[in-house]
Protein backbone atom coordinates (compact mmCIF):
# COMPACT_ATOMS: atom_id res chain seq x y z
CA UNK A 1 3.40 104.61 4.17
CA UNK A 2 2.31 101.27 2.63
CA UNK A 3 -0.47 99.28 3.84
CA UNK A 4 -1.05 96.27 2.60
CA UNK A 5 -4.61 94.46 3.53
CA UNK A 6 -4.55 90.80 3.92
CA UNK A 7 -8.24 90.07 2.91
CA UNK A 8 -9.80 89.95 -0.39
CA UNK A 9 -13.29 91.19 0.75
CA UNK A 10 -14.59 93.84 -1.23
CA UNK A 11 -16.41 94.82 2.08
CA UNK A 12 -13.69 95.56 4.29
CA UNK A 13 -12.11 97.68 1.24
CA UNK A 14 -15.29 99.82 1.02
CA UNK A 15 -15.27 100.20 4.54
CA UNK A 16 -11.58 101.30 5.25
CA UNK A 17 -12.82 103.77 1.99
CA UNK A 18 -14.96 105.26 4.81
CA UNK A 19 -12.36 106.30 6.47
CA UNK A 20 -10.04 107.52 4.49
CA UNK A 21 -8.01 104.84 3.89
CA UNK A 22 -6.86 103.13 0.54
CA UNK A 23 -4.34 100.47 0.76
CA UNK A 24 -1.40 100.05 -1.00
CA UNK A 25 -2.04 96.69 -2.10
CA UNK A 26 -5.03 93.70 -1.31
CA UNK A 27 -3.57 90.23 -0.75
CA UNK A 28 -5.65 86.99 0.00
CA UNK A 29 -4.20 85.44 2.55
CA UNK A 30 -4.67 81.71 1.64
CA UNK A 31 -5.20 79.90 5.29
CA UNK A 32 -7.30 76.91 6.07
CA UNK A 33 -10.31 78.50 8.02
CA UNK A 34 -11.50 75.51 9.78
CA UNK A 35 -12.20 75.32 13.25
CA UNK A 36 -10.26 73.64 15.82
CA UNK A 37 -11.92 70.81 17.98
CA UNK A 38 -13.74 72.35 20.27
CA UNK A 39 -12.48 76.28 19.67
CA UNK A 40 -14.50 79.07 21.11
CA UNK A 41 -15.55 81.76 18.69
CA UNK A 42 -13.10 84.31 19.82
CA UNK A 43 -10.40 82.16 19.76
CA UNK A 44 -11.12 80.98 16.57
CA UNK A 45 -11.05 84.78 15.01
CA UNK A 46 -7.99 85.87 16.40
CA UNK A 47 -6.17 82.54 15.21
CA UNK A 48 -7.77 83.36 11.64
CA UNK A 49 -6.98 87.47 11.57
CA UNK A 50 -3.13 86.29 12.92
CA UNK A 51 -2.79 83.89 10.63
CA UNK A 52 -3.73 86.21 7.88
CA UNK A 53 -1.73 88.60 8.95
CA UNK A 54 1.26 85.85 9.05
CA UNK A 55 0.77 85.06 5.72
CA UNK A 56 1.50 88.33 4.57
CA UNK A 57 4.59 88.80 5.82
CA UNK A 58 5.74 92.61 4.31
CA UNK A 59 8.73 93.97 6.59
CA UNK A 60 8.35 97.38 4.85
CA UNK A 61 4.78 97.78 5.14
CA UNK A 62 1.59 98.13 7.43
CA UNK A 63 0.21 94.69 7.11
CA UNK A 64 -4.10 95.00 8.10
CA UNK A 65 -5.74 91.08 8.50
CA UNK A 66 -9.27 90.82 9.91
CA UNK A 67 -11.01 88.14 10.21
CA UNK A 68 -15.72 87.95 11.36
CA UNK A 69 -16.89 85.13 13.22
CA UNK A 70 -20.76 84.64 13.67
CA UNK A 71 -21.30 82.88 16.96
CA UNK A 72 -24.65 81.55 18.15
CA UNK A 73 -23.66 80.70 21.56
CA UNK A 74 -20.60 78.64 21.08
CA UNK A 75 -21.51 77.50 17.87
CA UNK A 76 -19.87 78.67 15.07
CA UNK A 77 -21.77 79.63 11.85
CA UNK A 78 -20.44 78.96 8.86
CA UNK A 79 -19.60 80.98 5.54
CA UNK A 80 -23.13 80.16 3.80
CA UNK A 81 -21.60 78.61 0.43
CA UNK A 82 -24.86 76.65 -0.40
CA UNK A 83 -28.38 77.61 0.27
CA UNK A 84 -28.39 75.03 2.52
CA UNK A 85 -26.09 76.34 4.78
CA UNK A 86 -27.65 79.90 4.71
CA UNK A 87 -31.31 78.15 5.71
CA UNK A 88 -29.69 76.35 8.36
CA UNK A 89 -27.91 79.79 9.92
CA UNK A 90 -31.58 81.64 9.41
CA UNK A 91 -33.41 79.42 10.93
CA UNK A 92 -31.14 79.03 13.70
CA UNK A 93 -30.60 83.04 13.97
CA UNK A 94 -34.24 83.26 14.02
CA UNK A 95 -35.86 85.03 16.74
CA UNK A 96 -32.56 84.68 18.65
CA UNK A 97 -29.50 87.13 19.58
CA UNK A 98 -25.68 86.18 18.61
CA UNK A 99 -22.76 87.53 18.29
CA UNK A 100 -20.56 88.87 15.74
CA UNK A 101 -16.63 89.05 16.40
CA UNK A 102 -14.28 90.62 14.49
CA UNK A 103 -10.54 89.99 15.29
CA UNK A 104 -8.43 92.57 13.71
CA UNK A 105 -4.14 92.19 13.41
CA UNK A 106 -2.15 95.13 12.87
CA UNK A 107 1.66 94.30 12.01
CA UNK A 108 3.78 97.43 11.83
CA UNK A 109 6.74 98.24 9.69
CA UNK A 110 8.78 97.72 12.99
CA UNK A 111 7.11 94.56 13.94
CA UNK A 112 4.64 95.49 16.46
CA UNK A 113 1.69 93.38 16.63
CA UNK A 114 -1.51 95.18 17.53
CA UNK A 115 -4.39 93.23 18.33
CA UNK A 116 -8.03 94.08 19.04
CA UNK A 117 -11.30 92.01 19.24
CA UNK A 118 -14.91 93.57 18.86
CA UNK A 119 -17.60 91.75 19.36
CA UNK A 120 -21.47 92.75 18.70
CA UNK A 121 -24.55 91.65 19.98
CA UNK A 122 -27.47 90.91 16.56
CA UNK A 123 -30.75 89.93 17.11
CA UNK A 124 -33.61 88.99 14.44
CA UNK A 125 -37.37 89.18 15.04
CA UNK A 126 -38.80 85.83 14.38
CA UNK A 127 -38.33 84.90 10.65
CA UNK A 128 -41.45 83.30 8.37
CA UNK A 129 -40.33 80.30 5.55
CA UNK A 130 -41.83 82.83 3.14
CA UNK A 131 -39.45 85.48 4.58
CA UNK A 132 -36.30 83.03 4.93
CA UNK A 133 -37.48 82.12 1.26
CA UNK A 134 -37.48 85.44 -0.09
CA UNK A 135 -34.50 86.41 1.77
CA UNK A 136 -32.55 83.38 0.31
CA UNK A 137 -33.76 83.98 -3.23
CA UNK A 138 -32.22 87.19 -3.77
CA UNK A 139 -28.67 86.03 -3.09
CA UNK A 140 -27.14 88.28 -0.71
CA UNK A 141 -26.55 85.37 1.82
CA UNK A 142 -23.65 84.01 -0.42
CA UNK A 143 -20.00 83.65 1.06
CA UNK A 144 -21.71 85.45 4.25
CA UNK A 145 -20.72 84.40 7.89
CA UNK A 146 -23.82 83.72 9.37
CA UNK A 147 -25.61 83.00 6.03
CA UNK A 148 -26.45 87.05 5.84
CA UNK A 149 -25.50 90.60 5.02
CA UNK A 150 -26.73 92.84 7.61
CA UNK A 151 -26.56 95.83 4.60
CA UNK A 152 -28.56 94.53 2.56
CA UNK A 153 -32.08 93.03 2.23
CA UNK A 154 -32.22 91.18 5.92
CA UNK A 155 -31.97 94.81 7.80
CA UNK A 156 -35.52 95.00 7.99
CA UNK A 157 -35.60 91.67 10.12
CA UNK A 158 -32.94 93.13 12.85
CA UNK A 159 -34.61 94.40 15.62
CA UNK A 160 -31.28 94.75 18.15
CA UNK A 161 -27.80 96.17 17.30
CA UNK A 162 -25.85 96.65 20.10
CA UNK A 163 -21.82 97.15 19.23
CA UNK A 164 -20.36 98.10 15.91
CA UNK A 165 -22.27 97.73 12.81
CA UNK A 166 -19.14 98.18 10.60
CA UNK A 167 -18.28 95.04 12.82
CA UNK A 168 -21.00 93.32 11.64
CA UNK A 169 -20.63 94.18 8.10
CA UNK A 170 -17.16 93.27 8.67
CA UNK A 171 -14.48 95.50 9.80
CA UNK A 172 -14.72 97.40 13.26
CA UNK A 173 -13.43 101.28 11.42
CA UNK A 174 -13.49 102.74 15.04
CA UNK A 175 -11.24 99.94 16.60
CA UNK A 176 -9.21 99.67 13.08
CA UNK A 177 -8.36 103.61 13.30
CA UNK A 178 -7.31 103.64 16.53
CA UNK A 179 -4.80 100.60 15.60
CA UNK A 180 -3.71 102.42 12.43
CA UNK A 181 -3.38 106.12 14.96
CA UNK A 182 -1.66 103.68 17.33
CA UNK A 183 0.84 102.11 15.29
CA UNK A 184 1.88 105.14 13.31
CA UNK A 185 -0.11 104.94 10.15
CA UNK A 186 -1.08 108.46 9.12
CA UNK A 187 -4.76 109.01 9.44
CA UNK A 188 -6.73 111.37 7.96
């Protein structure tokens, strides 16, 4: 059986690795990521991971988009791409709980849609300058939602998981292999 993964993050290929699970092929799915007017987080991911998933279309194939939202109340963070943008999300994260969502699409070879949204609750202690400084320095923050990688360098600042950490990281595996069991994709 083909699967086909409609994301080019090298995290959510490592973490389907986890579980067993190599796909058949990675595909970007090119779609304009910007937020409606006014459109919760929640929302907002399961447009994304469906439209992904659209863009992909593969008839023959297990078709896997996904698609992590950092929410900070209903403010959406965005994908730090300047350091800017990461200081912004840190010092707004700081001392503070949000939530990471994670819509995830599963299109079968028979058309089914499967849809599932997990959403985790991160809090940070209360962050320094020197330690947003350091943090910021060593570049992990780049292209992340929320301006951080919670597997890296800023785990010694979270003092509260509660949910999925693969969520946070970027791909729920426990609600993605129940999807995959599901839909007829043979799990290991």
């Amino acid at each position: 059986m083909k699967l086909i993964l409609a994301s080019a993050s090298p995290r959510r290929l490592a973490l389907l690795a986890q579980i067993g699970v190599t796909p058949s092929e990675v595909v970007a799915a090119d779609i304009d990521e910007t937020p409606l007017k006014d459109e919760v987080p929640r929302l907002l991911a399961q447009r994304l991971a469906r439209g992904k998933a659209a863009a992909v279309p593969r008839p023959d194939s297990f078709v896997l988009a996904a698609d992590t939202v950092v929410a900070c109340g209903r403010r959406v963070l965005p994908k730090a791409e300047t350091e800017a943008h990461a200081r912004f999300c840190l010092n707004l994260l700081s001392g503070r709980r949000h939530h990471v969502l994670t819509a995830v699409v599963l299109v079968t070879p028979d058309g089914r849609r499967l849809e599932r949204v997990c959403d985790s609750v991160v809090a940070f202690n209360r962050l320094t300058l020197a330690q947003i400084d350091a943090y910021l320095a060593g570049g992990e923050w780049q292209g992340k939602a929320g301006g951080y990688a919670i597997q890296g360098q800023v785990a010694s600042h979270i003092r509260f998981l509660s949910g999925s950490y693969s969520n946070v990281v970027g791909l729920p595996l426990f609600e993605v292999a129940q999807m995959l069991r599901g839909g007829g994709y043979d799990l290991p």
